[in-house]
Protein backbone atom coordinates (compact mmCIF):
# COMPACT_ATOMS: atom_id res chain seq x y z
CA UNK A 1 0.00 0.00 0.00
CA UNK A 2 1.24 3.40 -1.17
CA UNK A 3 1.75 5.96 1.58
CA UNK A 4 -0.56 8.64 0.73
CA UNK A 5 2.18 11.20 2.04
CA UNK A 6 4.87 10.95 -0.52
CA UNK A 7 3.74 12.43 -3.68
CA UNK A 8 2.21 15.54 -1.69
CA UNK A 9 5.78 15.56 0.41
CA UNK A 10 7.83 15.85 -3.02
CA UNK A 11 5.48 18.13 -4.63
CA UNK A 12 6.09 20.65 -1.79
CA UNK A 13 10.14 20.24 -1.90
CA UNK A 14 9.51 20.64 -5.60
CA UNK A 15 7.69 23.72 -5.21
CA UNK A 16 10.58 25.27 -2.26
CA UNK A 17 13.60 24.39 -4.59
CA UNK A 18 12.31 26.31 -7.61
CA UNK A 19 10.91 29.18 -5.54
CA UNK A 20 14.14 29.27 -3.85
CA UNK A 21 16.18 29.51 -7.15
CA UNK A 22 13.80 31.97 -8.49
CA UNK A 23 14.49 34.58 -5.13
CA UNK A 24 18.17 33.95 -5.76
CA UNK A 25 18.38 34.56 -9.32
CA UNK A 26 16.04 36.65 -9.97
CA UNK A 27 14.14 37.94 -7.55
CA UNK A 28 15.54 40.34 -4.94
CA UNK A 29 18.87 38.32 -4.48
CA UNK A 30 21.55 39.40 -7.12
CA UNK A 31 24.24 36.99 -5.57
CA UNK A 32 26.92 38.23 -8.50
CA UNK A 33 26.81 41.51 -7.32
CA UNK A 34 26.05 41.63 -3.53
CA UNK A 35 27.76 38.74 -1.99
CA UNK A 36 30.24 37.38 0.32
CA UNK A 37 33.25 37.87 -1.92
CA UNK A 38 31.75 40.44 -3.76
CA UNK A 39 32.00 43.95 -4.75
CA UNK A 40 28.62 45.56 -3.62
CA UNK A 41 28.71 49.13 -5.10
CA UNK A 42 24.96 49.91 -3.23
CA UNK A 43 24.85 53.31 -1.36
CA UNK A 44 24.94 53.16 2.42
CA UNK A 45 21.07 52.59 3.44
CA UNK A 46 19.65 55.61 4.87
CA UNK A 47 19.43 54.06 8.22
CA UNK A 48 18.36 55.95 11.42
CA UNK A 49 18.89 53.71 14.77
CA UNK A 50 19.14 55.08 18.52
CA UNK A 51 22.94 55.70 19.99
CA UNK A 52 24.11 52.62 22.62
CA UNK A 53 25.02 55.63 24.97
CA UNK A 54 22.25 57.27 24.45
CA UNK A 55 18.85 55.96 23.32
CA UNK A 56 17.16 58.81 23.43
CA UNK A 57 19.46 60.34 20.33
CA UNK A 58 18.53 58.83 17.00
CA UNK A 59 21.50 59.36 14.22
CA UNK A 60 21.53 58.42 10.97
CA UNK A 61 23.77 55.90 9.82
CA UNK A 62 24.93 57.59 6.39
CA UNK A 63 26.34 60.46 8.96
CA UNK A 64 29.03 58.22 10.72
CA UNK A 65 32.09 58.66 9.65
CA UNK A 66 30.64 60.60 6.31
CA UNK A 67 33.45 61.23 3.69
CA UNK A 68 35.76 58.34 5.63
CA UNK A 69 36.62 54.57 4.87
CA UNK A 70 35.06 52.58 7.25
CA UNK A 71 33.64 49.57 8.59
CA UNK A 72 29.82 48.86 9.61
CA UNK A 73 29.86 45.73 11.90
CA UNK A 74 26.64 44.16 12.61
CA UNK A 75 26.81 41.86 15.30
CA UNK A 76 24.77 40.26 18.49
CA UNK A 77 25.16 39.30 22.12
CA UNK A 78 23.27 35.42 21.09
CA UNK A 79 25.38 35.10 18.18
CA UNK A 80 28.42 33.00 18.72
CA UNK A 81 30.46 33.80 15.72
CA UNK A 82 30.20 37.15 16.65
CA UNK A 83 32.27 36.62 19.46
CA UNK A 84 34.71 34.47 17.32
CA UNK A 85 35.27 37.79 15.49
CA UNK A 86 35.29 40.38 17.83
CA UNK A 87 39.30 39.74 18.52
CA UNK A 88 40.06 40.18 14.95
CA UNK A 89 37.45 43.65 15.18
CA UNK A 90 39.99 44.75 18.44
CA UNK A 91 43.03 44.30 16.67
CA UNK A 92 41.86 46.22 13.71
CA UNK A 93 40.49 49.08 16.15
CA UNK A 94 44.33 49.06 17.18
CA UNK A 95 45.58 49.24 13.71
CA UNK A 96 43.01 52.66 13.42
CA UNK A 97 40.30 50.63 11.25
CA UNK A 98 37.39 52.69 12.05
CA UNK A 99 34.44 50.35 12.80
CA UNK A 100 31.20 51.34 13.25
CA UNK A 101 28.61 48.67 15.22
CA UNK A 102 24.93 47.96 15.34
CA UNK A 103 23.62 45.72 18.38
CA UNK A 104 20.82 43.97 16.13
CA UNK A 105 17.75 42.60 18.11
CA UNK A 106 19.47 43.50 21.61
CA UNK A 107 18.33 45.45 24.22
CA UNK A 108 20.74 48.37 25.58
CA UNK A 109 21.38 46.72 28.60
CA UNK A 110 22.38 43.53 27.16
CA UNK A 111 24.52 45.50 24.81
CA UNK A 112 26.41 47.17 27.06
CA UNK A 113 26.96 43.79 29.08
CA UNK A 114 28.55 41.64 26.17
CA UNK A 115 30.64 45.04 24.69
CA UNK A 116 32.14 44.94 28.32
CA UNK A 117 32.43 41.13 28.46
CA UNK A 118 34.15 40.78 25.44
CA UNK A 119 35.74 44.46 24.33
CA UNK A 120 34.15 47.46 22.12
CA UNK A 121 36.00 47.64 18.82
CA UNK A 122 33.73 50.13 17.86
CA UNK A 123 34.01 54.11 17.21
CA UNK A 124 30.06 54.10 18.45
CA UNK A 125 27.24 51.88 18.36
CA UNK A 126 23.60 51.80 17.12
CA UNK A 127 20.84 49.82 18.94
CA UNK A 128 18.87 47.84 15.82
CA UNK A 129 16.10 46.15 18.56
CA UNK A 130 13.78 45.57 15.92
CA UNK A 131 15.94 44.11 13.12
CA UNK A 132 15.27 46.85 10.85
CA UNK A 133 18.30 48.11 10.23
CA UNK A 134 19.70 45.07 9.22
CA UNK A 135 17.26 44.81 6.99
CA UNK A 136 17.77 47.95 5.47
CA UNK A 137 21.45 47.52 5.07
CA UNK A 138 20.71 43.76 3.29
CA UNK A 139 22.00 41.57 6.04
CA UNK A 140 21.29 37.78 5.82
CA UNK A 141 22.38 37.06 8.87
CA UNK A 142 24.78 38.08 12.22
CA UNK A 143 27.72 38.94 11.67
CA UNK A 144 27.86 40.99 8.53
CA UNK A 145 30.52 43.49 8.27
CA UNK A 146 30.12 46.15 5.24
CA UNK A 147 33.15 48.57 3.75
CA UNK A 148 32.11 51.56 3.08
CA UNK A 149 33.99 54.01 0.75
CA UNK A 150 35.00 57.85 0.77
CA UNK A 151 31.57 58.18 -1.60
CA UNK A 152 29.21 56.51 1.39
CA UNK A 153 29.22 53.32 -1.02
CA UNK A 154 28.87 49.58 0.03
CA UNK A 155 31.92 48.34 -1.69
CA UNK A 156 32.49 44.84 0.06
CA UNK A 157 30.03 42.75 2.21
CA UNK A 158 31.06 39.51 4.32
CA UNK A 159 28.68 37.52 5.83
CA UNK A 160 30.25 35.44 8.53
CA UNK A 161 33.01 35.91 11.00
CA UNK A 162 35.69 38.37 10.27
CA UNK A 163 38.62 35.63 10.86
CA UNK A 164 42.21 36.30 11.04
CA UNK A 165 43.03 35.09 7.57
CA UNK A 166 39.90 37.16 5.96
CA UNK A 167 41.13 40.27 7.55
CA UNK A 168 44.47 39.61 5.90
CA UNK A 169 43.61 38.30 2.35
CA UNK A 170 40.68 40.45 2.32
CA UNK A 171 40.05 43.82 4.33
CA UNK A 172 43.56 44.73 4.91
CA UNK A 173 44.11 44.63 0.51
CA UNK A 174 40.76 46.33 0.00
CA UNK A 175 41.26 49.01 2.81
CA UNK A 176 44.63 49.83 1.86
CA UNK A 177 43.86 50.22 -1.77
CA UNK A 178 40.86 52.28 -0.57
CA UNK A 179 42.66 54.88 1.53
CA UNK A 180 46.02 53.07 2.87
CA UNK A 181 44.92 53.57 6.62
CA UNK A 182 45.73 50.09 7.45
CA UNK A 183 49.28 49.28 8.47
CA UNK A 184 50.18 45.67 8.15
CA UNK A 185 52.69 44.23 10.44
């Protein structure tokens, strides 16, 4: 006896694959141009979030660091690869990478713990406790860590964990040929 199950059971992962490759090829997805890897050229969203030190001041994200090669970091206190990356984030802090963070779907409080737990690389922070930033900017996921040109242009996104070995085959090249503020050991 056939299990009446089956057929309905591969009709559905049918259905998911193809919808799936139709969102990543063409629907909102444009994985050869905004990728891990890949060279974004999107502007900086026009993203307003509330200050870590001060909730109560909204700024917009296009403002920090305007004009300046930078870094936006998006990161969380649950997310455990954040944490694998935020030694790499400190050492390029020392090295006078400016890094910009938002807190996505933390409260302040929680924030502020797990920055003092584990060390602020960051020139400031913005509280995202809705996600919506992260939307905005494109994220998939936490961490994400955008380079943003002189121009306020998304030229590089990496989803994942900043390691060690992507800092040096990746953002120390691209940073240096952007504005030669990195000094390599």
């Amino acid at each position: 006896m056939r299990n009446p199950f089956v057929l309905p059971l591969w009709m559905t992962a049918v259905v998911v694959v193809v919808l799936g490759y139709y969102v990543w090829n063409q629907g909102g997805i444009d994985s050869a141009t905004f990728g891990t890897g890949n060279y974004a050229q999107r502007p900086l969203p026009d993203v307003t979030l509330p200050f870590l030190e001060n909730n109560a001041i909204e700024w917009d994200a296009q403002k920090l660091g305007q004009g300046e090669v930078r870094l936006f970091n998006i990161f969380a206190s649950w997310c455990v690869p954040c944490q694998i990356e935020n030694p790499v984030l400190l050492e390029a802090k020392k090295q006078g990478v400016k890094i910009y963070g938002i807190s996505y779907k933390d409260t302040k409080d929680i924030t502020q713990a797990w920055l003092k737990n584990n060390g602020n690389p960051y020139q400031t922070v913005l509280l995202d406790e809705e996600g919506t930033g992260g939307i905005e900017f494109g994220m998939t996921g936490v961490p994400e860590t955008y380079v943003i040109d002189q121009n306020d242009m998304i030229v590089y996104r990496h989803a994942g964990p900043v390691r060690a070995e992507d800092w040096e085959t990746i953002f120390e090249p691209l940073l240096a040929d952007l504005n030669g503020s990195v000094v390599t050991e």
